[in-house]
Protein backbone atom coordinates (compact mmCIF):
# COMPACT_ATOMS: atom_id res chain seq x y z
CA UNK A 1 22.97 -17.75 -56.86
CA UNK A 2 21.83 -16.74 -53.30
CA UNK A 3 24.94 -15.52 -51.54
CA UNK A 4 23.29 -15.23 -48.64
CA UNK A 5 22.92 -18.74 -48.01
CA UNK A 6 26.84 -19.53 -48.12
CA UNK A 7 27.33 -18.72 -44.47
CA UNK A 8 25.06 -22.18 -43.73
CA UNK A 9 26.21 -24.85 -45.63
CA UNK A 10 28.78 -26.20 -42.90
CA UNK A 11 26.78 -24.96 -40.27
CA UNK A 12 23.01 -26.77 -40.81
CA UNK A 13 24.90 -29.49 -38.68
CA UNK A 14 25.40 -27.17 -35.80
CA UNK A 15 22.24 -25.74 -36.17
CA UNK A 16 20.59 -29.64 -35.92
CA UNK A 17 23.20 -29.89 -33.28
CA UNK A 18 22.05 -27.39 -31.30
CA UNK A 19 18.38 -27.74 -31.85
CA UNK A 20 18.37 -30.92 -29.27
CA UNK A 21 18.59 -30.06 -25.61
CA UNK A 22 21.90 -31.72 -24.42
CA UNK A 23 24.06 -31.27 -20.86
CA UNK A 24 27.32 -32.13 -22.37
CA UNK A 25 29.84 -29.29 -22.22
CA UNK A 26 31.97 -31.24 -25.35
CA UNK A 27 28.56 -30.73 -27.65
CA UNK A 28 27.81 -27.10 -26.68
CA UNK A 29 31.66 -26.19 -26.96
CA UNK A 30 31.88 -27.78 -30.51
CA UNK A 31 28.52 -25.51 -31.54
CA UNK A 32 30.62 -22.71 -30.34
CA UNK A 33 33.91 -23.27 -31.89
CA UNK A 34 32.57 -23.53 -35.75
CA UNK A 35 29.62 -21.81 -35.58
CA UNK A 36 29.68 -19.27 -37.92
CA UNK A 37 33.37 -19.78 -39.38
CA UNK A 38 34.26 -19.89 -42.91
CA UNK A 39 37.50 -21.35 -43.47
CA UNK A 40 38.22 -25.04 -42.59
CA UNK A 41 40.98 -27.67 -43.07
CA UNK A 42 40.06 -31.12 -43.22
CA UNK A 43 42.05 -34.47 -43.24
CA UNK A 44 39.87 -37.49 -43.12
CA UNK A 45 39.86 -41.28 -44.09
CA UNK A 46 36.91 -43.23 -45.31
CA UNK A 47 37.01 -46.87 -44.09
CA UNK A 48 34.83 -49.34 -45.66
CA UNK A 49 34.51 -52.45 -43.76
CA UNK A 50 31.80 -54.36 -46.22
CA UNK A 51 30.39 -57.02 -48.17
CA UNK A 52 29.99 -56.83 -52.18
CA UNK A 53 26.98 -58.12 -54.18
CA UNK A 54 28.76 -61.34 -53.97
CA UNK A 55 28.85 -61.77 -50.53
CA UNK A 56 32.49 -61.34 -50.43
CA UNK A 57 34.39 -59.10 -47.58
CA UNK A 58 35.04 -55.81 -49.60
CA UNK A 59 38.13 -53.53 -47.24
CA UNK A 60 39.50 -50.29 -48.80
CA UNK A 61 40.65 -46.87 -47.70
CA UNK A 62 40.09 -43.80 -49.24
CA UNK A 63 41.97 -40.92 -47.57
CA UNK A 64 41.87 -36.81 -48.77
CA UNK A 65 41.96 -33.69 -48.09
CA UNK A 66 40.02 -31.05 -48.36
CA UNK A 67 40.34 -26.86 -47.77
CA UNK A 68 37.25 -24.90 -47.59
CA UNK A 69 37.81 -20.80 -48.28
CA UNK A 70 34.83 -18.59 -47.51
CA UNK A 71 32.98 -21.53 -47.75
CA UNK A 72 33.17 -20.65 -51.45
CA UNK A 73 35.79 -22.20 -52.97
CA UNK A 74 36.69 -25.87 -51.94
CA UNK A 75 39.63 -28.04 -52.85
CA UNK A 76 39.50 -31.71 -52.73
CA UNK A 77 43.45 -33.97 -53.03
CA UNK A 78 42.98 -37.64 -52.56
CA UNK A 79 45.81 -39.38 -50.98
CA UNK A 80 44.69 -43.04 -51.08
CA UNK A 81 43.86 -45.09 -52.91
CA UNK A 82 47.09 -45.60 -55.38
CA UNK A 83 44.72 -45.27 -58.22
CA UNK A 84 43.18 -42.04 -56.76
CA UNK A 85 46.57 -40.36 -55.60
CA UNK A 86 46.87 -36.69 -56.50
CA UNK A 87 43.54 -35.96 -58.22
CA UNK A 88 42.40 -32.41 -57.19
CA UNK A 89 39.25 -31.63 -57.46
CA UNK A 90 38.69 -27.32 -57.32
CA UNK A 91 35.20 -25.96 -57.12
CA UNK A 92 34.34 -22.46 -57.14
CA UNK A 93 30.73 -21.23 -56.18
CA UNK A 94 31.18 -17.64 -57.46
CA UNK A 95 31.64 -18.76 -61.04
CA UNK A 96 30.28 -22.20 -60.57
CA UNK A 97 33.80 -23.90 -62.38
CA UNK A 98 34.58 -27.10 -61.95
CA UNK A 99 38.72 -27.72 -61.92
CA UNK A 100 40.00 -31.24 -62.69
CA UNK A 101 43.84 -32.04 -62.10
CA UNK A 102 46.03 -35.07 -62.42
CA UNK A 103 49.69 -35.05 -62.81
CA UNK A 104 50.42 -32.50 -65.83
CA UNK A 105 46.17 -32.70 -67.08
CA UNK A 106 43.95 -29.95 -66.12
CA UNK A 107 40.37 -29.88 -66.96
CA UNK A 108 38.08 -27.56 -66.61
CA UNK A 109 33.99 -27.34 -66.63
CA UNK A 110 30.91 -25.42 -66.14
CA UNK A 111 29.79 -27.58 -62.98
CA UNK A 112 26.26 -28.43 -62.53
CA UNK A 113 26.13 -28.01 -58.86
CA UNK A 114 24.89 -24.20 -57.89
CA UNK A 115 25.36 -23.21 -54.48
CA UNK A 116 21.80 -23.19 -54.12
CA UNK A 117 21.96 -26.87 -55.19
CA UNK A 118 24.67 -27.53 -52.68
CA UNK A 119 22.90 -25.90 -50.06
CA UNK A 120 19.59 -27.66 -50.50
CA UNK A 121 21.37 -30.94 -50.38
CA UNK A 122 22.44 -29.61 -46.70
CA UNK A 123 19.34 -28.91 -45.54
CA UNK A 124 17.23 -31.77 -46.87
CA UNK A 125 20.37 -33.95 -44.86
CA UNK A 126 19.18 -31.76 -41.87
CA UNK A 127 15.65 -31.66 -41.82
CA UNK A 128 16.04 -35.62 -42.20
CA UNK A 129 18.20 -36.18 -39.53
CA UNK A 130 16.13 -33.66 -37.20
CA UNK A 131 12.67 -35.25 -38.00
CA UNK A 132 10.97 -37.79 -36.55
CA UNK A 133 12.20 -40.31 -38.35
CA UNK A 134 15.20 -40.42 -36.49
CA UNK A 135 15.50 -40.78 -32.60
CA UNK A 136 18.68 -38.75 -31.74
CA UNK A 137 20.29 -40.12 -28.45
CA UNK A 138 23.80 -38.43 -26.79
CA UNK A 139 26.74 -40.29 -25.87
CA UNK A 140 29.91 -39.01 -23.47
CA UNK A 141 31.39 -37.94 -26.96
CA UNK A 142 28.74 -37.15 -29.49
CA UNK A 143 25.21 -38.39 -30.39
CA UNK A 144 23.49 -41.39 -32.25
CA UNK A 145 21.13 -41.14 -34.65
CA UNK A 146 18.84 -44.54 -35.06
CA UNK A 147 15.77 -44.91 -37.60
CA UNK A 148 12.67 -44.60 -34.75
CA UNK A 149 11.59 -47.85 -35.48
CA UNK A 150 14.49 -49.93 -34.94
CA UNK A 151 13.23 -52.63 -32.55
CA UNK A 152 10.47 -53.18 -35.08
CA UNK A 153 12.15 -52.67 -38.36
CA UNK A 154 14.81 -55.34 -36.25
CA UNK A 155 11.92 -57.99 -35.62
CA UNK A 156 11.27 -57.76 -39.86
CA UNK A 157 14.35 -59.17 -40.06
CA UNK A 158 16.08 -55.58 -41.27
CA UNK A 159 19.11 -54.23 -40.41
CA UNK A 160 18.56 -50.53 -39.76
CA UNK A 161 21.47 -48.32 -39.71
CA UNK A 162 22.87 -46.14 -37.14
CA UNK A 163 24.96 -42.92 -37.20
CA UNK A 164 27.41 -42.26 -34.63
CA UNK A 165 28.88 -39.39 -34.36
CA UNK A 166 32.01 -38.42 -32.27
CA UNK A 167 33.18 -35.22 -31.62
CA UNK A 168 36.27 -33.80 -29.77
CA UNK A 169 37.26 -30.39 -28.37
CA UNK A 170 38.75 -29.60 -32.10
CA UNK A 171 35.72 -30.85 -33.98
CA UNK A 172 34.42 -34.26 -35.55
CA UNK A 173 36.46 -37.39 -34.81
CA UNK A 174 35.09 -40.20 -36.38
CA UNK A 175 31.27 -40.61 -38.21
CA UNK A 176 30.36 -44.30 -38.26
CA UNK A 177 27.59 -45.88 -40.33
CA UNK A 178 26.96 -49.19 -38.96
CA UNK A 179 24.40 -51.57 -37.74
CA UNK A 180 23.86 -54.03 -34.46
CA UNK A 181 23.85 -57.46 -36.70
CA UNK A 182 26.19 -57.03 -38.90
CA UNK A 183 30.56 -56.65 -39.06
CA UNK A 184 29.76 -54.09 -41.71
CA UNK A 185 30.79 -50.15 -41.33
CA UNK A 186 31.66 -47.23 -43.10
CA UNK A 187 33.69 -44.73 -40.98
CA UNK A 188 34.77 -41.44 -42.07
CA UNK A 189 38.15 -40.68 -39.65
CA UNK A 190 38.94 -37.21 -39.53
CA UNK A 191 42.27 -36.83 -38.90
CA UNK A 192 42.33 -33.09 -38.51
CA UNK A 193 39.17 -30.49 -38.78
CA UNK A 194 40.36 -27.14 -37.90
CA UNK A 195 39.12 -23.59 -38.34
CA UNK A 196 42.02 -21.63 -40.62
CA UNK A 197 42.69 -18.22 -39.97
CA UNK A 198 42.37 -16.07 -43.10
CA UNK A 199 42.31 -12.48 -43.29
């Protein structure tokens, strides 16, 4: 395990971020505020606004939350769904264990994942999103990332997806995968993102 690398998991976005020349204040403000910080509280829902292998309108919510500590041990709690309510998820990188807990049952398990796994799924996400397969583009609140090709891969008859991502003065507000043709989406709503203060 390469401790070193802990400090960038959360922060390869930033980094991406900040590698594009923007003039909004919000964007350079954001890169400021969580650059660098450790310790996060997030409360999110995950919207999905889509169509099933049927063809039939598929709606559900997922909402959780999730504490981040040292960005070394994280804590998932689901909320919603009914049939996901009050599974915790624990993971800690220092002894890579895996914590399970519903109700009264608690399992636990040598986890797969390494932080050096973790952190390579990070980065791959980055240098994807940064290369020139994607055409980044800003917005008053955030940026858009579209495949490079769109008007072409749009005159195949494909529906190419975008990312748009809105951000606030307290972090991320909403991530929406969606596309110009179609009613479908996936949003992630972040209901709070904020930097805790741990000593």
């Amino acid at each position: 395990m390469n401790i070193k690398k802990l400090p960038y998991l959360l922060t390869l976005i930033f980094i991406l971020i900040s590698s594009i020349s923007f003039s909004e204040p919000l964007i350079f403000n954001f890169i400021k505020s969580f650059s660098g910080k450790r310790d996060f509280f997030i409360s999110t829902e995950i919207i999905f606004d889509v169509m099933d292998e049927q063809k039939s309108e598929f709606h559900t919510n997922i909402s959780l939350e999730a504490t981040i500590i040292n960005l070394e041990k994280f804590t998932v709690k689901f909320l919603a769904p009914e049939f996901l309510k009050d599974i915790e998820i624990e993971f800690n990188a220092l002894n890579n264990i895996s914590v399970f807990k519903y109700q009264n049952n608690t399992n636990s398990e040598v986890s797969n994942y390494t932080i050096d796994s973790i952190y390579e799924i990070f980065k791959t996400a980055s240098d994807f999103l940064s290369s020139s397969v994607f055409r980044v583009s800003e917005t008053k609140n955030g940026l858009i990332f579209s495949p490079t090709g769109y008007p072409f891969l749009k005159r195949l008859g494909l529906e190419p997806t975008k990312i748009n991502i809105t951000l606030t003065e307290d972090g991320f507000d909403e991530i929406v995968f969606s596309t110009d043709d179609s009613t479908e989406t996936v949003t992630i709503k972040f209901k709070q993102f904020k930097i805790l203060d741990i000593n």
